[in-house]
Structure formats: structure tokens, C-alpha cells
C-alpha atoms as a PDB file:
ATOM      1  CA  UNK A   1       0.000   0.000   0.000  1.00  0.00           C
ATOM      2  CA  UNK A   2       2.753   2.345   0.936  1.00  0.00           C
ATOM      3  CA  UNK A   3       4.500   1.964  -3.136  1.00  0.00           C
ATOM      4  CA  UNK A   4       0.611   2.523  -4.547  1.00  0.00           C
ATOM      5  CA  UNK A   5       0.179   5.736  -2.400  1.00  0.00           C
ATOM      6  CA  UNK A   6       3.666   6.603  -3.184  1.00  0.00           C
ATOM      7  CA  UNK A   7       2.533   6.507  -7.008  1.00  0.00           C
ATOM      8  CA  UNK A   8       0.090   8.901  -6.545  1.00  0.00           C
ATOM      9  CA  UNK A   9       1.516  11.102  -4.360  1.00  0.00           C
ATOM     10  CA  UNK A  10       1.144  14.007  -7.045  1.00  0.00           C
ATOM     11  CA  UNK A  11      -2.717  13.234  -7.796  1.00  0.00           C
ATOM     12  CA  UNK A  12      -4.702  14.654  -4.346  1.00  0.00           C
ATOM     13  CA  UNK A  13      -8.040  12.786  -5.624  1.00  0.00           C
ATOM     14  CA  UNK A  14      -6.214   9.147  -6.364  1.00  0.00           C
ATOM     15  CA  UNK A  15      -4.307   9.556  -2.980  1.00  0.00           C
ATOM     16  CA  UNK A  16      -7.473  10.340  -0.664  1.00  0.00           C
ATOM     17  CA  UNK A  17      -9.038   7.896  -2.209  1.00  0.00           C
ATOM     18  CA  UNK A  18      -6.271   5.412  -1.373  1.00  0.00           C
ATOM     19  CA  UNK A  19      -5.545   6.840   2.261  1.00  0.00           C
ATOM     20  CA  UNK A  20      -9.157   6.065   3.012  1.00  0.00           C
ATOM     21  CA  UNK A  21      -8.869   2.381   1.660  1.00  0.00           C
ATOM     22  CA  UNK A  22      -5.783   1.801   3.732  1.00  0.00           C
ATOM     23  CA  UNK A  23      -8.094   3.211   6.984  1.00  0.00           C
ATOM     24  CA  UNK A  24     -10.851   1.255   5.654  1.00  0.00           C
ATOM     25  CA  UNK A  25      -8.230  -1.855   5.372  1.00  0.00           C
ATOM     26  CA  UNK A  26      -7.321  -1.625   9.015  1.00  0.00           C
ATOM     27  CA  UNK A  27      -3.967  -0.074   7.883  1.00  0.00           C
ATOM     28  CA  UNK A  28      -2.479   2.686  10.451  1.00  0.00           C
ATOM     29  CA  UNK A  29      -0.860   5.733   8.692  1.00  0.00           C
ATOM     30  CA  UNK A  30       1.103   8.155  10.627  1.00  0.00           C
ATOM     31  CA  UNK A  31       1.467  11.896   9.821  1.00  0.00           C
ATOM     32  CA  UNK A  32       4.016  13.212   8.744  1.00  0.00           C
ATOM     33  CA  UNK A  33       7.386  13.963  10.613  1.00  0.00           C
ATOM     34  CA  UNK A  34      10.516  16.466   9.692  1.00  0.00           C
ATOM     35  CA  UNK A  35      12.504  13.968  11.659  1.00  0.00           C
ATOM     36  CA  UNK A  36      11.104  10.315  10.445  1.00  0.00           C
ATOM     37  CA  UNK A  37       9.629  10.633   7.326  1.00  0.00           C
ATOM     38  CA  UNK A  38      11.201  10.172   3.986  1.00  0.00           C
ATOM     39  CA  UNK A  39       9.900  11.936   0.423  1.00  0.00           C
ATOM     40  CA  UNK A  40       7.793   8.870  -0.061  1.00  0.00           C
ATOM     41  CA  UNK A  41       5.167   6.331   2.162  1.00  0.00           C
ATOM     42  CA  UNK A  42       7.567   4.122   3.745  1.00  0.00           C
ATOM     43  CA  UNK A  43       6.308   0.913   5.896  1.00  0.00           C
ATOM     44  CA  UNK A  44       6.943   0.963   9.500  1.00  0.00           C
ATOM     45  CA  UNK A  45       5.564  -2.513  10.249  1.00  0.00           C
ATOM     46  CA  UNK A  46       2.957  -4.874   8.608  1.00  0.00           C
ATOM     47  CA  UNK A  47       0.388  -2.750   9.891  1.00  0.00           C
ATOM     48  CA  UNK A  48       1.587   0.859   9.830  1.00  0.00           C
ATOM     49  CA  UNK A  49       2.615   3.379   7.071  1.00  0.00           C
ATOM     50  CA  UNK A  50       4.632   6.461   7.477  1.00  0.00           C
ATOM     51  CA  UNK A  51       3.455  10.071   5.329  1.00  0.00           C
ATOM     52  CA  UNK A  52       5.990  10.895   3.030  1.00  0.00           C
ATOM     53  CA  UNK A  53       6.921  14.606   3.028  1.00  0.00           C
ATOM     54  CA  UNK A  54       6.911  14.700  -0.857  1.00  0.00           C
ATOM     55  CA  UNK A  55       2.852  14.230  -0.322  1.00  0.00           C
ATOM     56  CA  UNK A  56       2.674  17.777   1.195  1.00  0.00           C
ATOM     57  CA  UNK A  57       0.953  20.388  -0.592  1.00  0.00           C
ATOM     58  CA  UNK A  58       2.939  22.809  -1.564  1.00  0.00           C
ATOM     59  CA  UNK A  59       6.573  21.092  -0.461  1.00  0.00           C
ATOM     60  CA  UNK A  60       8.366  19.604  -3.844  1.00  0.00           C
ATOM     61  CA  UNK A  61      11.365  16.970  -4.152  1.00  0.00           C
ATOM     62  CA  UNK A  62      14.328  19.110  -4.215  1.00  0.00           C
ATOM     63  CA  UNK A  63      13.155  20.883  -1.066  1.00  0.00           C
ATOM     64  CA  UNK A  64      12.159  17.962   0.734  1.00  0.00           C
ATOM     65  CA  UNK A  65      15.665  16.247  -0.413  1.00  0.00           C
ATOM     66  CA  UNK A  66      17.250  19.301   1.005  1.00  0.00           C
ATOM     67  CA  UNK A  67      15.517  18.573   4.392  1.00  0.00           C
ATOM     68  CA  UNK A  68      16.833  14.776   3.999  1.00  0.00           C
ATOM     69  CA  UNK A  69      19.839  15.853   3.482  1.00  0.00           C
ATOM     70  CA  UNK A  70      20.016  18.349   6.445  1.00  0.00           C
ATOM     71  CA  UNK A  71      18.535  15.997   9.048  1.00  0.00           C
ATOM     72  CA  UNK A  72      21.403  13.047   8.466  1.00  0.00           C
ATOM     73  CA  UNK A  73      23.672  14.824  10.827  1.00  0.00           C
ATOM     74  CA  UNK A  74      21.058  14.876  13.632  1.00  0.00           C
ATOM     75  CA  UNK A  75      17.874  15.051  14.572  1.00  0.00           C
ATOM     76  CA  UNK A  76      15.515  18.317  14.261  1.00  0.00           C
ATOM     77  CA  UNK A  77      15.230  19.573  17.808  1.00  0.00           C
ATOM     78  CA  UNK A  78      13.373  23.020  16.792  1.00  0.00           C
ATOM     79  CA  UNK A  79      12.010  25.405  14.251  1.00  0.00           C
ATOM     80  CA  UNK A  80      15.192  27.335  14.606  1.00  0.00           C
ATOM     81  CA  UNK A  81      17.362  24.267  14.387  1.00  0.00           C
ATOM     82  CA  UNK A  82      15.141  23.325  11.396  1.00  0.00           C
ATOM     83  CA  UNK A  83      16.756  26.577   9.784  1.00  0.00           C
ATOM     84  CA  UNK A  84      19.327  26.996  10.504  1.00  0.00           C
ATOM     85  CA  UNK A  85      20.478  23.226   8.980  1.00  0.00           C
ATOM     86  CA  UNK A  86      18.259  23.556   6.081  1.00  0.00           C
ATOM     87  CA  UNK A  87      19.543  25.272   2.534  1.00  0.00           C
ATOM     88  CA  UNK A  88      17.204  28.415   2.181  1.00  0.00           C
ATOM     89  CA  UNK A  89      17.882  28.269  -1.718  1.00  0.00           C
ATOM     90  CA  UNK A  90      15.501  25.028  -1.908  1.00  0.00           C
ATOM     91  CA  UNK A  91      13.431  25.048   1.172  1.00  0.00           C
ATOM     92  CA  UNK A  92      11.411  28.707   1.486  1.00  0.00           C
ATOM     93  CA  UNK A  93       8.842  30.058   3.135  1.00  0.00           C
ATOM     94  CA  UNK A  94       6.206  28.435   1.692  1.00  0.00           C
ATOM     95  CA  UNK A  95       7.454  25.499   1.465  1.00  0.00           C
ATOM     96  CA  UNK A  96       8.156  25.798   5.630  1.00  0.00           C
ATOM     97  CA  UNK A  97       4.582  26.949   5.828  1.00  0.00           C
ATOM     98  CA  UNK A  98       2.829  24.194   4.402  1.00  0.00           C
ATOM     99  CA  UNK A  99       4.861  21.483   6.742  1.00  0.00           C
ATOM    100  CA  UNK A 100       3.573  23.259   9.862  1.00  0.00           C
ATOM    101  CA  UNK A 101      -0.137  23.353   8.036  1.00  0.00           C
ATOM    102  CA  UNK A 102       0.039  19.663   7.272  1.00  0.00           C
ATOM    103  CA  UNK A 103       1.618  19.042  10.721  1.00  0.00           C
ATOM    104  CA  UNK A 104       5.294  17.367  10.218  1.00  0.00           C
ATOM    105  CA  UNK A 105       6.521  19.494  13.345  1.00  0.00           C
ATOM    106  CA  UNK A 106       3.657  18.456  15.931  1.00  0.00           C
ATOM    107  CA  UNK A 107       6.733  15.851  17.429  1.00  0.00           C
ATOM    108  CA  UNK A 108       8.856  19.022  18.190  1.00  0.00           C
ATOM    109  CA  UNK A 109       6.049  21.427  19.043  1.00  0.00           C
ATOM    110  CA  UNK A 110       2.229  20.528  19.034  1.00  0.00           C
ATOM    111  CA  UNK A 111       1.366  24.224  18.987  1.00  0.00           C
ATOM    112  CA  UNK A 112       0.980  24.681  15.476  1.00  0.00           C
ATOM    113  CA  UNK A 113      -0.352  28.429  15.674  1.00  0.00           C
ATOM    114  CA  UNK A 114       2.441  29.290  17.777  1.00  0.00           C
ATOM    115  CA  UNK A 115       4.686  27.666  14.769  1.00  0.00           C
ATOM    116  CA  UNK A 116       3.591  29.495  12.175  1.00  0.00           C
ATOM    117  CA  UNK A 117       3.393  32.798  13.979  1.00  0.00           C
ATOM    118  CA  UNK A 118       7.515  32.629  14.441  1.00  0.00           C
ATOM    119  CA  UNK A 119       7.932  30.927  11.072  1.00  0.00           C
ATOM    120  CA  UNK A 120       8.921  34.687   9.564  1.00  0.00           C
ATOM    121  CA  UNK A 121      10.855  35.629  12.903  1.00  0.00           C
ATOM    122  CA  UNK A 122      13.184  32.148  12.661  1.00  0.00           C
ATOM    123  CA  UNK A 123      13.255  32.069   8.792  1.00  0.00           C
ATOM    124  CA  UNK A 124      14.875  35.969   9.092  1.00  0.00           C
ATOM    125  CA  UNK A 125      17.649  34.887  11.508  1.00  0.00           C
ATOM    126  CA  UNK A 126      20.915  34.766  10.051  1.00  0.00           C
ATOM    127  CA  UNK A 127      22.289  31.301   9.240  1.00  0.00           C
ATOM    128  CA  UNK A 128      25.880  30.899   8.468  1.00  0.00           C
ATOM    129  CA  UNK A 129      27.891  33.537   6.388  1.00  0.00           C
ATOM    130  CA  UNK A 130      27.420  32.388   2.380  1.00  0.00           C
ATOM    131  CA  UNK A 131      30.819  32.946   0.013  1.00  0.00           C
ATOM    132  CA  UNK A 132      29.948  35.943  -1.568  1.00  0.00           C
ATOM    133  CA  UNK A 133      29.298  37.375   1.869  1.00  0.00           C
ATOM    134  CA  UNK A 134      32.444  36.417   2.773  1.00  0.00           C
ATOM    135  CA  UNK A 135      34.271  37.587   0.376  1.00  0.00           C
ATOM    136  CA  UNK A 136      32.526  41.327   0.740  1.00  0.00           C
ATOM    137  CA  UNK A 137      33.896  41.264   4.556  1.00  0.00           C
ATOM    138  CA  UNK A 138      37.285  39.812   3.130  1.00  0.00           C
ATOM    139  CA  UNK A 139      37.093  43.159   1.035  1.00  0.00           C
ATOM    140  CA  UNK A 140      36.252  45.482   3.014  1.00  0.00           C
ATOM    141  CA  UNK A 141      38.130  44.724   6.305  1.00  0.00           C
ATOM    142  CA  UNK A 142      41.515  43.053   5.524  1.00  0.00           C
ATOM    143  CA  UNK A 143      42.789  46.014   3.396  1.00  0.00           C
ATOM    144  CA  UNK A 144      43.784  49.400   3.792  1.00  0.00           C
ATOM    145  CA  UNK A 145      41.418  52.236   2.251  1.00  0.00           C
ATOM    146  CA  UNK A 146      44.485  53.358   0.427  1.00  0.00           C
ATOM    147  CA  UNK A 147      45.515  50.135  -1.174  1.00  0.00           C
ATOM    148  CA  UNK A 148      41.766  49.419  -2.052  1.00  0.00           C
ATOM    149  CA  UNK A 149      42.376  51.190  -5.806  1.00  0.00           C
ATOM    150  CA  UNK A 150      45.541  49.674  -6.494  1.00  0.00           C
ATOM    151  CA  UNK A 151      44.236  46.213  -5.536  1.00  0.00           C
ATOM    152  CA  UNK A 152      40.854  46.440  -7.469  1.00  0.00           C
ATOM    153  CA  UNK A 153      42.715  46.556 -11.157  1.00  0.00           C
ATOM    154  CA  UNK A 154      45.031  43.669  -9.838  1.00  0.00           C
ATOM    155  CA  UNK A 155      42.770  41.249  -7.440  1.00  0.00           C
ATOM    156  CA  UNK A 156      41.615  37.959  -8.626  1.00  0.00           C
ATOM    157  CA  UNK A 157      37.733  37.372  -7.838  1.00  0.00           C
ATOM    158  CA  UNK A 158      37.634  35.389  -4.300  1.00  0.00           C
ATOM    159  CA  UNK A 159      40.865  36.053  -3.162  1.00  0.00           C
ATOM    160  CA  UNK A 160      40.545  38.813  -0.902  1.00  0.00           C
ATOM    161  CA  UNK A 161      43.542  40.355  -1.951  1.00  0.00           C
ATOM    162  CA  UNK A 162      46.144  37.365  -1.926  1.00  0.00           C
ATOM    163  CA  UNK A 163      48.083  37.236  -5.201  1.00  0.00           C
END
């Protein structure tokens, strides 16, 4: 059952029509989870399926793959651990928004109102510096005001200034 609903994850009416068969079938299906679900239904026993995060409205694969990816190092422990680990290029807003809405962080917090009222605070907060940020401190604070001219004609892009 979990491979058929995986199938259909992209069709809503084929894949409520198939959750309610598995519920009719005796079949247990847990919600989803940031920190145990995988982008498709995956069995947990003979009994028991988990929600795959790619079945979210409004989440796609390369943002839930980012999550994956972000959670192998550890666990999720809050909304501002969530990003903080996460790449911001493939996991936005939205995409945040709709896995509080569909309820993958009720294991961390149950509060889900109280989620998506911080969402914007915590998705503001500075994560860690990128390159090109980098490289614009590198530029403006390891070289002299004077020198700055001289070194723009001559300075190779990412180099702050090292020949």
C-alpha cells in the first residue's frame, strides 16, 4: 500500500481515495514527521505506514531532499534548528509553511499556531555567512582604504587580496 500511495503522491483525488482504503483496510498511517519521514510512504511494520513529506501540498522533491539531506547529521530539535540546517535556496517560506499546516513538526512542538506565527521571525535569523558574503567582509576589512584602488585593477575574484 505504501509503493501505490507513493505513485500517486502528485494526484490529491487518487491519494485520498487510497488513504481512506488503507483506513478502511485496518492499515495505520502516521502523519508526517521532519525527523522520520522520507519523500515517499515508507512501511513501518505490517500494519503501519509512514506520510511521506513529498505528499505535502505545496513542499516539492528538491526541497524535501534538502531537508533529507540536512537531518542526516542529527535530529531536528526546533524550528530554529530546522533553519538553521536547512539550505534556504531550496526550502522557502512556503514550502516551511505548508509542513507546519500539514503538521510534520507536531513531534517538536504541538502548537501549530504558535509555529507558524515565528515561522517569519526564525526564517529571518541569520544562518551561516554564504561565500559571496564572505568575500565582501574579506574586502572590506583586511585592506587598507588606500591600497583598495591599487588592488581592485590587480585582485583575482575570491581572493581577498592574496596574489
Amino acid at each position: 500500500m505504501a509503493a501505490n500511495l507513493s505513485a500517486v503522491m502528485d494526484d490529491t483525488d487518487k491519494l485520498r481515495q487510497l488513504y481512506e482504503d488503507a483506513l478502511a483496510n485496518g492499515l495505520r498511517v502516521l502523519p508526517p514527521e521532519v525527523n522520520a519521514s522520507e519523500y515517499r510512504f515508507v512501511p513501518v511494520d505490517r500494519q503501519t505506514i509512514r506520510y511521506g513529506l513529498g505528499a505535502v501540498r505545496g513542499t516539492g522533491e528538491s526541497a524535501i531532499g534538502a531537508v533529507l539531506e540536512a537531518r542526516k547529521a542529527a535530529p531536528f530539535t526546533d524550528l530554529f534548528d530546522f533553519c538553521q540546517r536547512v539550505d534556504k535556496r531550496m526550502v522557502n517560506r512556503r514550502v516551511m509553511e505548508a509542513l507546519v499546516r500539514a503538521g510534520a513538526f507536531d513531534a517538536i512542538e504541538s502548537n501549530r499556531a504558535r509555529l507558524l506565527a515565528s515561522v517569519d521571525a526564525r526564517w529571518r535569523a541569520p544562518s551561516k555567512p554564504s561565500a559571496r558574503r564572505r568575500n565582501r567582509a574579506c574586502s572590506a576589512k583586511r585592506r587598507p582604504r588606500a591600497a583598495v584602488s591599487m588592488l581592485l585593477s590587480t585582485r583575482r575574484p575570491g581572493t581577498c587580496g592574496k596574489r
